[in-house]
C-alpha atoms as a PDB file:
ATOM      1  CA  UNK A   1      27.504  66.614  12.815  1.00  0.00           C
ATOM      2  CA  UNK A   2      27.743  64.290  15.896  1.00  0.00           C
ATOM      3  CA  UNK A   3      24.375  64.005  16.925  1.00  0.00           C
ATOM      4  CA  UNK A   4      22.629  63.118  13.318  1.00  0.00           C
ATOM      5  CA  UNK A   5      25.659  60.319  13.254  1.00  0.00           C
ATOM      6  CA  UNK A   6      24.820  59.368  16.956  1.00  0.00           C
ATOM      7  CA  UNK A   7      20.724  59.230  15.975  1.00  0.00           C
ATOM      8  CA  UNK A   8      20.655  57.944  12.408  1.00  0.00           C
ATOM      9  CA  UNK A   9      24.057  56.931  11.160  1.00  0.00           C
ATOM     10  CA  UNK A  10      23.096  53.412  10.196  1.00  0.00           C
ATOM     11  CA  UNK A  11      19.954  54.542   9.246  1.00  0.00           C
ATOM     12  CA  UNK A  12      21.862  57.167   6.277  1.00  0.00           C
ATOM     13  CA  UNK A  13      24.200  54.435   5.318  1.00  0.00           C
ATOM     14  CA  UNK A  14      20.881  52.407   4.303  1.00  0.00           C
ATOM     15  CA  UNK A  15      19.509  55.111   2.959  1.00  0.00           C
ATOM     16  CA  UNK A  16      22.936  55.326   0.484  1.00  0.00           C
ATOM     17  CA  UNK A  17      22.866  51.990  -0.272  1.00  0.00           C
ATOM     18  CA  UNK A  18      18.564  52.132  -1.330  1.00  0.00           C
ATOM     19  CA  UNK A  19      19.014  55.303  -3.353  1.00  0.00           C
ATOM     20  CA  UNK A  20      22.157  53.925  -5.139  1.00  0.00           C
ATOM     21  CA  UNK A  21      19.999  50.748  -5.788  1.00  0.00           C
ATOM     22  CA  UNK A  22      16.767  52.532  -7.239  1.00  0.00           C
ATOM     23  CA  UNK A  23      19.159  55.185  -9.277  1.00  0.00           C
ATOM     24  CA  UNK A  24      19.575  51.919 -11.878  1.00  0.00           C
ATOM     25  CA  UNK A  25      17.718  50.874 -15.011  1.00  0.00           C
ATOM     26  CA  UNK A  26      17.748  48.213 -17.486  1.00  0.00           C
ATOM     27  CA  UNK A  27      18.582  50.907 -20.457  1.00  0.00           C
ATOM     28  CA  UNK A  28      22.094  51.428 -20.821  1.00  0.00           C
ATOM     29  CA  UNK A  29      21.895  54.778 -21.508  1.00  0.00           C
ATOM     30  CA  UNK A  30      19.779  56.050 -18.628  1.00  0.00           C
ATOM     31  CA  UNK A  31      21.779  53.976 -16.330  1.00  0.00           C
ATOM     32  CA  UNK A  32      24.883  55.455 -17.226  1.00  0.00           C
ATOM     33  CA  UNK A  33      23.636  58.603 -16.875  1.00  0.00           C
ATOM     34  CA  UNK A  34      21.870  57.812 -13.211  1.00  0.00           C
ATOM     35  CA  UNK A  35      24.889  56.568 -12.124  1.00  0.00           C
ATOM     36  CA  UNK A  36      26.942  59.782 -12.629  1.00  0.00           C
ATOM     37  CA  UNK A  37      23.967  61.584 -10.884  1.00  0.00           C
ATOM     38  CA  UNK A  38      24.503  59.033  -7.948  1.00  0.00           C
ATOM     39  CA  UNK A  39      28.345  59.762  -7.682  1.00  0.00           C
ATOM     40  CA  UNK A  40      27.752  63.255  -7.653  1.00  0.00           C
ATOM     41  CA  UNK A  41      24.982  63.640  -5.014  1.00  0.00           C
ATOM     42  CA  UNK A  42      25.218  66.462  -2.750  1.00  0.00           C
ATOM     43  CA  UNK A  43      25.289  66.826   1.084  1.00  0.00           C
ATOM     44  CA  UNK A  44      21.492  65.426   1.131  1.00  0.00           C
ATOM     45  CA  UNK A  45      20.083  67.413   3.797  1.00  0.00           C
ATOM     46  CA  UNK A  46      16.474  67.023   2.746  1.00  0.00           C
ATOM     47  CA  UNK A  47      16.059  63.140   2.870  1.00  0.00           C
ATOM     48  CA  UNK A  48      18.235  63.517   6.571  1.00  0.00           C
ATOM     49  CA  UNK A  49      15.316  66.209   7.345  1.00  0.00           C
ATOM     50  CA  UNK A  50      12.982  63.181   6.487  1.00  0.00           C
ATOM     51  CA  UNK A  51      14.595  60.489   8.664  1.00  0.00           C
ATOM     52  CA  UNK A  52      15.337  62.839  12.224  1.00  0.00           C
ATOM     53  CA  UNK A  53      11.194  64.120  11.182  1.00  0.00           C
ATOM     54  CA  UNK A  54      10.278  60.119  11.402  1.00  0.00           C
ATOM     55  CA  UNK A  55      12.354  59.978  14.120  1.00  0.00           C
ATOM     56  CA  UNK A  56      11.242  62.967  16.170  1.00  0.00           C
ATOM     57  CA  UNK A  57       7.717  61.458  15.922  1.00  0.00           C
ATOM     58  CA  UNK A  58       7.893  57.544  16.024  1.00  0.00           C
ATOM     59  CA  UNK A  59      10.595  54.648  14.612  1.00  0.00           C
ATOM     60  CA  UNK A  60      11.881  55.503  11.269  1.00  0.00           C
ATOM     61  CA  UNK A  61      10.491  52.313   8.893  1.00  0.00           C
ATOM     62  CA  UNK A  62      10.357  51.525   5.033  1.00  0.00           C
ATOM     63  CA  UNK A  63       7.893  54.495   4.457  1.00  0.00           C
ATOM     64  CA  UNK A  64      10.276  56.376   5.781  1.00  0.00           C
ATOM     65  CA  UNK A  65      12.661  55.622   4.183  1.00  0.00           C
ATOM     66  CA  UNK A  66      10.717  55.803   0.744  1.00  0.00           C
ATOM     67  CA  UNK A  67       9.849  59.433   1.679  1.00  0.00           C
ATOM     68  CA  UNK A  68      13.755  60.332   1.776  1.00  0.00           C
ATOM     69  CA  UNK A  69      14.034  58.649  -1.420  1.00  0.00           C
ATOM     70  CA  UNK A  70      11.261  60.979  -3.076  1.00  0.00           C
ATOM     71  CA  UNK A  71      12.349  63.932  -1.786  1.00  0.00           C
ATOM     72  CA  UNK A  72      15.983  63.614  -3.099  1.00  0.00           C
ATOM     73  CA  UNK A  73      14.714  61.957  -6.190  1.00  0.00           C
ATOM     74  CA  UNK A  74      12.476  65.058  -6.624  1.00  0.00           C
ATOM     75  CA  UNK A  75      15.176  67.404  -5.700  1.00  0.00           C
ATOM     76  CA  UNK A  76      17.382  66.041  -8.350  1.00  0.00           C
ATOM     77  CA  UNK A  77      14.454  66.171 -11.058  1.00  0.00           C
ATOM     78  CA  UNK A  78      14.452  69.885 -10.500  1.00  0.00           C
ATOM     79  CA  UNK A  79      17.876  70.131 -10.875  1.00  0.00           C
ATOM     80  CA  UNK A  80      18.554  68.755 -14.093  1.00  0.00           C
ATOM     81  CA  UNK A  81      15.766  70.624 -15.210  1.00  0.00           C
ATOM     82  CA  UNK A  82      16.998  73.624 -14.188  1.00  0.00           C
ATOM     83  CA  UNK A  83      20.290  72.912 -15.512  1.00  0.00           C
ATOM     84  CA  UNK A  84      18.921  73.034 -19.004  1.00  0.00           C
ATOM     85  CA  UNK A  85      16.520  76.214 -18.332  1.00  0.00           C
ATOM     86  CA  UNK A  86      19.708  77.905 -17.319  1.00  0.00           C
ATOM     87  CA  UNK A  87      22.069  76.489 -20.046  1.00  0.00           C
ATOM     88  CA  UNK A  88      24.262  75.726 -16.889  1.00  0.00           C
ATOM     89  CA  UNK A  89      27.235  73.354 -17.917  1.00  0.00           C
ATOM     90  CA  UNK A  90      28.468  72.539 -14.296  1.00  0.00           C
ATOM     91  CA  UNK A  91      26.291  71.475 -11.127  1.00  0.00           C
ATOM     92  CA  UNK A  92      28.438  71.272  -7.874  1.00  0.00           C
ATOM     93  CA  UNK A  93      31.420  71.438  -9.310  1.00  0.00           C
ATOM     94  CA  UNK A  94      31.022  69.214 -12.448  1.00  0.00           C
ATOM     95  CA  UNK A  95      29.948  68.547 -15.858  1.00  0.00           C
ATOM     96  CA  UNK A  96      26.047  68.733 -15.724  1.00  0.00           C
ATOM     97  CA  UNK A  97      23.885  66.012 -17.294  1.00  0.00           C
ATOM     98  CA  UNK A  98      23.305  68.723 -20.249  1.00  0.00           C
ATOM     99  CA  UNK A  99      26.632  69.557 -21.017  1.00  0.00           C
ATOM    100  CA  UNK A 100      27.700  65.697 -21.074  1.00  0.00           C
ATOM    101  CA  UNK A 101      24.259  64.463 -23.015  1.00  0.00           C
ATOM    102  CA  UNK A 102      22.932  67.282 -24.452  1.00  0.00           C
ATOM    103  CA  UNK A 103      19.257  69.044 -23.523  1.00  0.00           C
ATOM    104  CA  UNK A 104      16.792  66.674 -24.831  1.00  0.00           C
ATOM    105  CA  UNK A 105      18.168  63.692 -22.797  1.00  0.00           C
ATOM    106  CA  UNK A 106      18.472  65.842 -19.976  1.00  0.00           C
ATOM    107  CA  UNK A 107      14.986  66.736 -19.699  1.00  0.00           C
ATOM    108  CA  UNK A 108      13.553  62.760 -20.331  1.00  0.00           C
ATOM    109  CA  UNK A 109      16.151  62.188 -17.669  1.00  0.00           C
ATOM    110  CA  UNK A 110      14.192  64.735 -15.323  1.00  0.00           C
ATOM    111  CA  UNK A 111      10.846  62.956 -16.785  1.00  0.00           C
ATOM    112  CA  UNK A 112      11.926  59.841 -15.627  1.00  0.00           C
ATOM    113  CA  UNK A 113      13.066  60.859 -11.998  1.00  0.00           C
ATOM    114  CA  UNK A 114       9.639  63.141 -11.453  1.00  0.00           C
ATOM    115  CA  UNK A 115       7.623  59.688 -12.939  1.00  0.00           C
ATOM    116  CA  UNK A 116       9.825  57.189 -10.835  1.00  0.00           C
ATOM    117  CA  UNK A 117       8.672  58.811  -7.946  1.00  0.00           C
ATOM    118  CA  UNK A 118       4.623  58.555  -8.472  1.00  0.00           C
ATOM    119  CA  UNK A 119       5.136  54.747  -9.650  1.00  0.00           C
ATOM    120  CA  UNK A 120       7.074  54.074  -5.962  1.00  0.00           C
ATOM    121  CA  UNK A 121       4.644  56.062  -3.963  1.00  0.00           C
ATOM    122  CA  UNK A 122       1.083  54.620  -6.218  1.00  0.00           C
ATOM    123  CA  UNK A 123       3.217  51.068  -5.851  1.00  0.00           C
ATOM    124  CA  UNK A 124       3.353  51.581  -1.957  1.00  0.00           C
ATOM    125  CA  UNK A 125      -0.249  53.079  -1.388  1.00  0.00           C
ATOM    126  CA  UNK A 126       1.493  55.688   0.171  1.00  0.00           C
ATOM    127  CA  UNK A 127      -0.824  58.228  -0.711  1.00  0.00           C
ATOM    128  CA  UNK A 128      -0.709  60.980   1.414  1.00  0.00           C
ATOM    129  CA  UNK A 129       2.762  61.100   1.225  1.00  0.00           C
ATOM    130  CA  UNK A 130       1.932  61.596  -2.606  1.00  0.00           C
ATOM    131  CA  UNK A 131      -0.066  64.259  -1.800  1.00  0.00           C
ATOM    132  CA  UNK A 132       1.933  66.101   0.442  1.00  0.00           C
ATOM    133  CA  UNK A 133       4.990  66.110  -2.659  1.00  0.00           C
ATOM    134  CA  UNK A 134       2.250  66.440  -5.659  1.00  0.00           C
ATOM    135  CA  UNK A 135       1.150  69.271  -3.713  1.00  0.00           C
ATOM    136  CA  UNK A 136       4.749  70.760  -3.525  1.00  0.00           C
ATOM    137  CA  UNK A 137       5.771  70.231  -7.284  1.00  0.00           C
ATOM    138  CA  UNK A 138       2.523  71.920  -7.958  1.00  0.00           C
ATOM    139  CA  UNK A 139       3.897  75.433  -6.291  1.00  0.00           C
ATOM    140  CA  UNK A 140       7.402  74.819  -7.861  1.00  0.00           C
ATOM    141  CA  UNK A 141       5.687  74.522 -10.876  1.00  0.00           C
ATOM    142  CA  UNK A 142       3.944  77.654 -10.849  1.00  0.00           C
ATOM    143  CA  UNK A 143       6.419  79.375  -8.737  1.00  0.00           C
ATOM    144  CA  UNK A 144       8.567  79.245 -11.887  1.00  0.00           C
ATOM    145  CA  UNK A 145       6.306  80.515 -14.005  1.00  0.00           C
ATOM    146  CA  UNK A 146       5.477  83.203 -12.122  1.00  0.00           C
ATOM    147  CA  UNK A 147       9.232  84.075 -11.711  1.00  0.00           C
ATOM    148  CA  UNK A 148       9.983  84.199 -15.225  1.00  0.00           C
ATOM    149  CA  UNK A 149       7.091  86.690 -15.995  1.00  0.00           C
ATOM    150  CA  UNK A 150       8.912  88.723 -13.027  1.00  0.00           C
ATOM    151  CA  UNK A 151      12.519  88.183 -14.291  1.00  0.00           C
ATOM    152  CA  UNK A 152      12.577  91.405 -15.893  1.00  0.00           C
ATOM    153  CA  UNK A 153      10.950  93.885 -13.175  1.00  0.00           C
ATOM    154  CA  UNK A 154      12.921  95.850 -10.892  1.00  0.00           C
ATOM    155  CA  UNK A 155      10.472  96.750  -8.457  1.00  0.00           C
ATOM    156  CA  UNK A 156       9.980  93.266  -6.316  1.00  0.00           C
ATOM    157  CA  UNK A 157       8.681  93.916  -2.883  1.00  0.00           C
ATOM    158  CA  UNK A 158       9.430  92.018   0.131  1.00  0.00           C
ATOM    159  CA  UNK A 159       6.307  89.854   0.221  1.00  0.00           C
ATOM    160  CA  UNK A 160       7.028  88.898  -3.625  1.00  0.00           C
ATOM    161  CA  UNK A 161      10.656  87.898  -2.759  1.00  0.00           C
ATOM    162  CA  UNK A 162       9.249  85.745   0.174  1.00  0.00           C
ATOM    163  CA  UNK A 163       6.092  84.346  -1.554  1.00  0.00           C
ATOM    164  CA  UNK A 164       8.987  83.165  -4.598  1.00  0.00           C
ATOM    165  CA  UNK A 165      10.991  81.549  -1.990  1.00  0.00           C
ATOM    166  CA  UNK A 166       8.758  80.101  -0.368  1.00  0.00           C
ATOM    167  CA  UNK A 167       7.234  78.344  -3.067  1.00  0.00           C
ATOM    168  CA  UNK A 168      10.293  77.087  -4.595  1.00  0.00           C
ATOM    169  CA  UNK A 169      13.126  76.541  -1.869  1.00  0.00           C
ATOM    170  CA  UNK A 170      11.449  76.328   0.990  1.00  0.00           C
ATOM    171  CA  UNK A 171       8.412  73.918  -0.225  1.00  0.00           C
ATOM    172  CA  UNK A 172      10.761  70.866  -1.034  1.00  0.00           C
ATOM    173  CA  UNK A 173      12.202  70.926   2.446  1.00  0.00           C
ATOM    174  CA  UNK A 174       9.178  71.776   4.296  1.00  0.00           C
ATOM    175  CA  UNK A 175       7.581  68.959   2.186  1.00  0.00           C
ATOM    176  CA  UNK A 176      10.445  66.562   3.571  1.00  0.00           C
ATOM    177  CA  UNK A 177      10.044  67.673   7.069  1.00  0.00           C
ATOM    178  CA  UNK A 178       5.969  66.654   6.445  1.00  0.00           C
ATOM    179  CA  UNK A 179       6.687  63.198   4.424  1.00  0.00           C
ATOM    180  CA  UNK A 180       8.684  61.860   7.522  1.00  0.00           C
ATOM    181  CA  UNK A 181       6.420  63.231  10.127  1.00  0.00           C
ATOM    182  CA  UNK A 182       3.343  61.411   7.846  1.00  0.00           C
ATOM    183  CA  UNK A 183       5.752  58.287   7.612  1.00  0.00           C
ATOM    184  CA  UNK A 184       5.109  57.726  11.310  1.00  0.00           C
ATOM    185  CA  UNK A 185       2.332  59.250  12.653  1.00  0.00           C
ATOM    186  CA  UNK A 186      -0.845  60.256  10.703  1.00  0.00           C
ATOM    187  CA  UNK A 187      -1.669  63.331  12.884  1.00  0.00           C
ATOM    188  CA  UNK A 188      -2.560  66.040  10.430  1.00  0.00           C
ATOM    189  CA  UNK A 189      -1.480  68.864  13.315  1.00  0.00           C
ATOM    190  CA  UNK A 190       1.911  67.408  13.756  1.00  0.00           C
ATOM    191  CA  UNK A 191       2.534  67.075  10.065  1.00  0.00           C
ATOM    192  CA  UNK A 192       1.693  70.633   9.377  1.00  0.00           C
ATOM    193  CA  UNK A 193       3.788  71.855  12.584  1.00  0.00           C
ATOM    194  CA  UNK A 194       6.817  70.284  10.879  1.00  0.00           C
ATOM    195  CA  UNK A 195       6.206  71.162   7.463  1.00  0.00           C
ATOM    196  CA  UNK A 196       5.977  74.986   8.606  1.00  0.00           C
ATOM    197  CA  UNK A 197       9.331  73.871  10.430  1.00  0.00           C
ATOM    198  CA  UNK A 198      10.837  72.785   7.018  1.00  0.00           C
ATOM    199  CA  UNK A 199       9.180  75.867   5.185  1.00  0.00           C
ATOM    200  CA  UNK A 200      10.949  78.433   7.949  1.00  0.00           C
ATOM    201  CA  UNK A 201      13.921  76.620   7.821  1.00  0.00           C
ATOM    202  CA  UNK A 202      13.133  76.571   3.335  1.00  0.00           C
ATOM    203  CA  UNK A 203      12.887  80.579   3.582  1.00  0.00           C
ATOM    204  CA  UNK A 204      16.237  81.388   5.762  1.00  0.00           C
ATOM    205  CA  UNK A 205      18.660  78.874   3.908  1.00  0.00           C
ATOM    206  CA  UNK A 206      17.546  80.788   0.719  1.00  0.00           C
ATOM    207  CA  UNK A 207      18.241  84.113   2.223  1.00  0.00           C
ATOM    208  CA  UNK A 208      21.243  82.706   3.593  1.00  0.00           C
ATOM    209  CA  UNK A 209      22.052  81.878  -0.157  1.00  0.00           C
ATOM    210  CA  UNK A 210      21.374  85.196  -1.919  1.00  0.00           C
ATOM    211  CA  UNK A 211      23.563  86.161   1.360  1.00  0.00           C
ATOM    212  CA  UNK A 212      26.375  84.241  -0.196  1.00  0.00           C
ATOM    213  CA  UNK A 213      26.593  86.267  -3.640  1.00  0.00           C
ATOM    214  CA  UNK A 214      27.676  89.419  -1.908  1.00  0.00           C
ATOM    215  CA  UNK A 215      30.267  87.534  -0.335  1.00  0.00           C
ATOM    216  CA  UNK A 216      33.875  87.540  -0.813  1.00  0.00           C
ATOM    217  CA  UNK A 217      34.926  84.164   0.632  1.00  0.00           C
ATOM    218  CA  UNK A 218      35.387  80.783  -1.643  1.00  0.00           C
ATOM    219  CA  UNK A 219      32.180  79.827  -1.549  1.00  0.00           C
ATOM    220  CA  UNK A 220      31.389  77.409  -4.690  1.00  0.00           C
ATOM    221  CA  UNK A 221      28.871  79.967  -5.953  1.00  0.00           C
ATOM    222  CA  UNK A 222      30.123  82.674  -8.045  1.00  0.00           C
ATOM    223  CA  UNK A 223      30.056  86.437  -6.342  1.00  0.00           C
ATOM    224  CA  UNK A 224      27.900  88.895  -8.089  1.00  0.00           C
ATOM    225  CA  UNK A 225      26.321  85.544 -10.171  1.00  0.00           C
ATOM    226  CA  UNK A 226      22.498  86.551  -9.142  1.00  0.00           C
ATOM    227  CA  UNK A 227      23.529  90.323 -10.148  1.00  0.00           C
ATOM    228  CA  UNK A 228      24.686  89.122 -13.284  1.00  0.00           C
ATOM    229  CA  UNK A 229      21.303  87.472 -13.799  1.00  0.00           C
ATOM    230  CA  UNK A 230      19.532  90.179 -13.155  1.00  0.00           C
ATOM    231  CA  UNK A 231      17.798  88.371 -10.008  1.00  0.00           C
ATOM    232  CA  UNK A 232      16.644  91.004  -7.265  1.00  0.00           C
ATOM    233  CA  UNK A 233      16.808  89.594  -4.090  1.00  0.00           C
ATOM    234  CA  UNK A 234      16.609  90.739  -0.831  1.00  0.00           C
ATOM    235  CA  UNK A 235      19.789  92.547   0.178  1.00  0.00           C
ATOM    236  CA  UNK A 236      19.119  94.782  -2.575  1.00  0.00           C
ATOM    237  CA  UNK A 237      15.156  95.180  -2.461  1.00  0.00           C
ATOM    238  CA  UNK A 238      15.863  96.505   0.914  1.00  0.00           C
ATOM    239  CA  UNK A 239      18.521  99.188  -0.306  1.00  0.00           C
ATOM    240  CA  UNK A 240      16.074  99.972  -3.113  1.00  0.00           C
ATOM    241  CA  UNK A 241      13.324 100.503  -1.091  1.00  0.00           C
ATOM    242  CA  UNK A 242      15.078 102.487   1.311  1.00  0.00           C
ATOM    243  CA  UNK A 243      17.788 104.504  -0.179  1.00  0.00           C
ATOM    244  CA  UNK A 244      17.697 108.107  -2.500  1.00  0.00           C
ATOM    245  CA  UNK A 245      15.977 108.872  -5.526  1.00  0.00           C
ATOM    246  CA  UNK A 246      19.383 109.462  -6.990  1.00  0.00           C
ATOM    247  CA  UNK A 247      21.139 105.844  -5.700  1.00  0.00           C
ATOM    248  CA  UNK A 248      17.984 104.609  -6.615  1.00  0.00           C
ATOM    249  CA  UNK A 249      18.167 105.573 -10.528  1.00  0.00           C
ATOM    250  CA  UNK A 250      22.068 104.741 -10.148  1.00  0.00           C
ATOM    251  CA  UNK A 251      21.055 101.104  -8.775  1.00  0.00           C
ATOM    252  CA  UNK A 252      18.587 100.266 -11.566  1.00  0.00           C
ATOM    253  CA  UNK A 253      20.736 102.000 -14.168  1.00  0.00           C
ATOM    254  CA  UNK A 254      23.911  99.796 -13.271  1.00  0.00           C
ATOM    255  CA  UNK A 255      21.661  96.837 -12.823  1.00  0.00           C
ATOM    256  CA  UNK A 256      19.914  97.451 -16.854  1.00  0.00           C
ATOM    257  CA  UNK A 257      23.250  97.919 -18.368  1.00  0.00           C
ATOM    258  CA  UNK A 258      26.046  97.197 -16.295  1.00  0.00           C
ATOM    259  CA  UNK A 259      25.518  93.698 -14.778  1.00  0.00           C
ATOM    260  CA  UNK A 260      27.690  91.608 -16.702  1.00  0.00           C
ATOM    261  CA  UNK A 261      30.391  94.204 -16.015  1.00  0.00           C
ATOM    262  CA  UNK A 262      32.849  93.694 -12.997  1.00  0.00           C
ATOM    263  CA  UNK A 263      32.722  97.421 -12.210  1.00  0.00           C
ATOM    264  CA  UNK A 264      28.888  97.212 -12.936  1.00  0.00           C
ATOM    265  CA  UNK A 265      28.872  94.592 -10.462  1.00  0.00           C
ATOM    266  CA  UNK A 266      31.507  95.536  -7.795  1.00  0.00           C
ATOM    267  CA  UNK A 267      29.601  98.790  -7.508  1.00  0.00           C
ATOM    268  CA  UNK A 268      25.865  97.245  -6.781  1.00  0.00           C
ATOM    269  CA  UNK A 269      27.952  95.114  -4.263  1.00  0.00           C
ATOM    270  CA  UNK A 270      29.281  97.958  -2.474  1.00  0.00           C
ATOM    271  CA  UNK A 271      26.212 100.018  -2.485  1.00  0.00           C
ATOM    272  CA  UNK A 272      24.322  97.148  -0.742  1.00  0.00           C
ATOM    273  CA  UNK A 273      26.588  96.586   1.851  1.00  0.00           C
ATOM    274  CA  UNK A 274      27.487 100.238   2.296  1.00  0.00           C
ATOM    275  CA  UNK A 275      23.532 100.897   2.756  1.00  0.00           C
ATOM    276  CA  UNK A 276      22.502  98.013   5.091  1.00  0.00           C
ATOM    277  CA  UNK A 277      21.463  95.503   2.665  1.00  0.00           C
ATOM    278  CA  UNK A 278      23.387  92.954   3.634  1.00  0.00           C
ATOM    279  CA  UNK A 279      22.762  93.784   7.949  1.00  0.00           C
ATOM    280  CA  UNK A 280      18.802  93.634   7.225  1.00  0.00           C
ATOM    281  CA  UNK A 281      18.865  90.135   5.106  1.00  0.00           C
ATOM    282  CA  UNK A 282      21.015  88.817   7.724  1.00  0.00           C
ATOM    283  CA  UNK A 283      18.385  89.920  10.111  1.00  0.00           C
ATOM    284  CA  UNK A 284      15.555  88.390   8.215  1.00  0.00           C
ATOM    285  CA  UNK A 285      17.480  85.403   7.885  1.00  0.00           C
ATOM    286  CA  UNK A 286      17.634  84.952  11.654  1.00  0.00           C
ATOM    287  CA  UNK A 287      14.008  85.748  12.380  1.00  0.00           C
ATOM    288  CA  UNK A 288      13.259  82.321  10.331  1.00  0.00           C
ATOM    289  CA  UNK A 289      15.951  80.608  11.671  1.00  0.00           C
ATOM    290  CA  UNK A 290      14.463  81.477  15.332  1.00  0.00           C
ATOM    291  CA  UNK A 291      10.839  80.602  14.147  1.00  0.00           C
ATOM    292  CA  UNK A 292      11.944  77.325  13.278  1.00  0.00           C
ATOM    293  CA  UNK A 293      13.404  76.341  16.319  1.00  0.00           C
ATOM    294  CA  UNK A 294      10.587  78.185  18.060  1.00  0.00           C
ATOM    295  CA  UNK A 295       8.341  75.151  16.231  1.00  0.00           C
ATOM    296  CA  UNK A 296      11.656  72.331  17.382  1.00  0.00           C
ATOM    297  CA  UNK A 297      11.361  73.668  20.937  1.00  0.00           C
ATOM    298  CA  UNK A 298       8.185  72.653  21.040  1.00  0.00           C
ATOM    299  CA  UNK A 299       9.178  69.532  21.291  1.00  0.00           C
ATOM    300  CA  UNK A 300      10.845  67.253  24.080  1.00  0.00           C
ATOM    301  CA  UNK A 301      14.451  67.445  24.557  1.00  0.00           C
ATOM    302  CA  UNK A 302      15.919  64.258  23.047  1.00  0.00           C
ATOM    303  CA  UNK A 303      19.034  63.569  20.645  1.00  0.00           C
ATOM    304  CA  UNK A 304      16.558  63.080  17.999  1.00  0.00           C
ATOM    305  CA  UNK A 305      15.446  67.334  18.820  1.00  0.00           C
ATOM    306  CA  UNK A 306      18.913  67.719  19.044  1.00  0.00           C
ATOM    307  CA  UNK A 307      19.977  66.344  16.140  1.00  0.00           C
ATOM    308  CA  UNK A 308      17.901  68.528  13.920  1.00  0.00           C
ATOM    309  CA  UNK A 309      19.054  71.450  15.910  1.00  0.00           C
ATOM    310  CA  UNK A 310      22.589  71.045  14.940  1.00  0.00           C
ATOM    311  CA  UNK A 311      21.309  70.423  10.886  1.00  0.00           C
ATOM    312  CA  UNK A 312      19.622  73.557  10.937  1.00  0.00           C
ATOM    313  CA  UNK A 313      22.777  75.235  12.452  1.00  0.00           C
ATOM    314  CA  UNK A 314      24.302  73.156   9.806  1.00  0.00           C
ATOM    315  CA  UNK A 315      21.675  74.482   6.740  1.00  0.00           C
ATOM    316  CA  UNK A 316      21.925  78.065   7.322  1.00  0.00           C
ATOM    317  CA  UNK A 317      25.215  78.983   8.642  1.00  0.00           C
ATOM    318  CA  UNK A 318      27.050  77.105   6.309  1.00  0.00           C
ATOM    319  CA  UNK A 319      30.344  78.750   4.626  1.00  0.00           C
ATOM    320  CA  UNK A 320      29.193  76.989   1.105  1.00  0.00           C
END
């Protein structure tokens, strides 16, 4: 990723250094426990969606930086949280914080992230950058809710597949893209141009996602694991929509009392692909991708435009 290294490599080394520094806390316990969530932090692509937003606008400065800080402290909240919901014993390829401490530490651990984040931003006065991420846990919140009243039905259209998504991938990115747009400039038109940037960019990297789980590459996420879980996304909304009575009864069949089976699942697979599931998401997912850089164009060519180019090249045509 030369040009994000090029624009704000000395600015993400600072920003390693400040979130390694705030992940720490008097209590031995929790500090333990925040430092093996620091060692194991991801690829970060939300807080570097904050910084090259700052950037895009004005000069990248504490708020900033504080906005990065949220978003990935945020990000993490929700995924130690979800990590208990889901009785999930590994995130990215290791122990999660609920296999190692157990549930109910897990969940004050979340607590303390989520209420970390309101202290900082109250502490700060940065309040519409509060806003703009109360606003977005908000829709998570209920987005989650609403999901696992849905969890059981079969009949999802497209708009309820992209109204889900929406409200709980893509709001935490399009939320970054806002926070570091409002961290320099306090244009309301600009910050909502880039947070529907982030929230375009939100939908097609979850597409790209559910995308991944009819795939046979090594991809870090298990094939067939959203089949398993009975989650309907959009590869197969589209073949149920589309295809025979017959396949259709077949589908919903295999998918009711089959989906923990590896014929159960190889078959849904194959149907999917065989019936232009997976050709229409992929579609979808480059209608997004192409309204978000529709929104980036709009901008004037600089390393800073290109730079955010290349991460949402990076976001949504990733392998893993």
């Amino acid at each position: 990723m030369q040009f994000i290294q090029k624009t704000i490599g000395l600015e993400l080394k600072y920003f390693d250094a400040y979130f390694d520094e705030t992940l720490k806390s008097d209590f031995q316990l929790l500090n333990k426990i925040l430092s093996y969530l620091s060692s194991k932090k991801g690829k970060q692509m939300r807080p570097i969606f904050v910084l090259l937003c700052a950037r895009l606008i004005g000069e990248i400065n504490e708020r900033s930086y504080r906005a990065a800080l949220i978003v990935e402290m945020l990000h993490t909240s929700t995924l130690v949280h979800d990590d208990v919901v889901d009785e999930s014993l590994q995130r990215r390829g290791s122990y999660s914080v609920n296999a190692l401490w157990k549930n109910r530490t897990s969940v004050f651990t979340g607590d303390y992230l989520f209420t970390n984040c309101i202290s900082l931003l109250l502490k700060n006065n940065d309040l519409g950058i509060l806003k703009i991420f109360s606003d977005s846990i908000g829709k998570v919140i209920e987005c989650e809710l609403t999901q696992m009243h849905k969890s059981s039905r079969l009949d999802l259209t497209e708009d309820d597949y992209y109204e889900i998504i929406k409200n709980k991938t893509a709001v935490l990115l399009a939320s970054a893209c806002a926070a570091g747009t409002a961290s320099t400039s306090d244009e309301v038109a600009l910050i909502e141009k880039l947070y529907l940037f982030g929230e375009k960019i939100g939908i097609a990297f979850q597409i790209k996602d559910d995308l991944l789980d009819y795939s046979s590459n090594d991809i870090g996420k298990p094939t067939g694991n959203d089949i398993k879980e009975r989650k309907i996304t959009l590869p197969l909304i589209f073949v149920l929509s589309t295809c025979s009575s017959t396949l259709k009864k077949k589908i919903i069949h295999t998918i009711k009392h089959r989906n923990t089976q590896k014929v159960g699942v190889d078959y849904l697979i194959q149907e999917v692909k065989k019936n232009g599931g997976i050709t229409y998401a992929e579609r979808k997912m480059l209608f997004f991708k192409n309204e978000a850089l529709k929104i980036l164009y709009e901008f004037p060519e600089s390393d800073t435009r290109s730079a955010l180019e290349e991460l949402v090249f990076y976001a949504i045509d990733r392998i893993k």
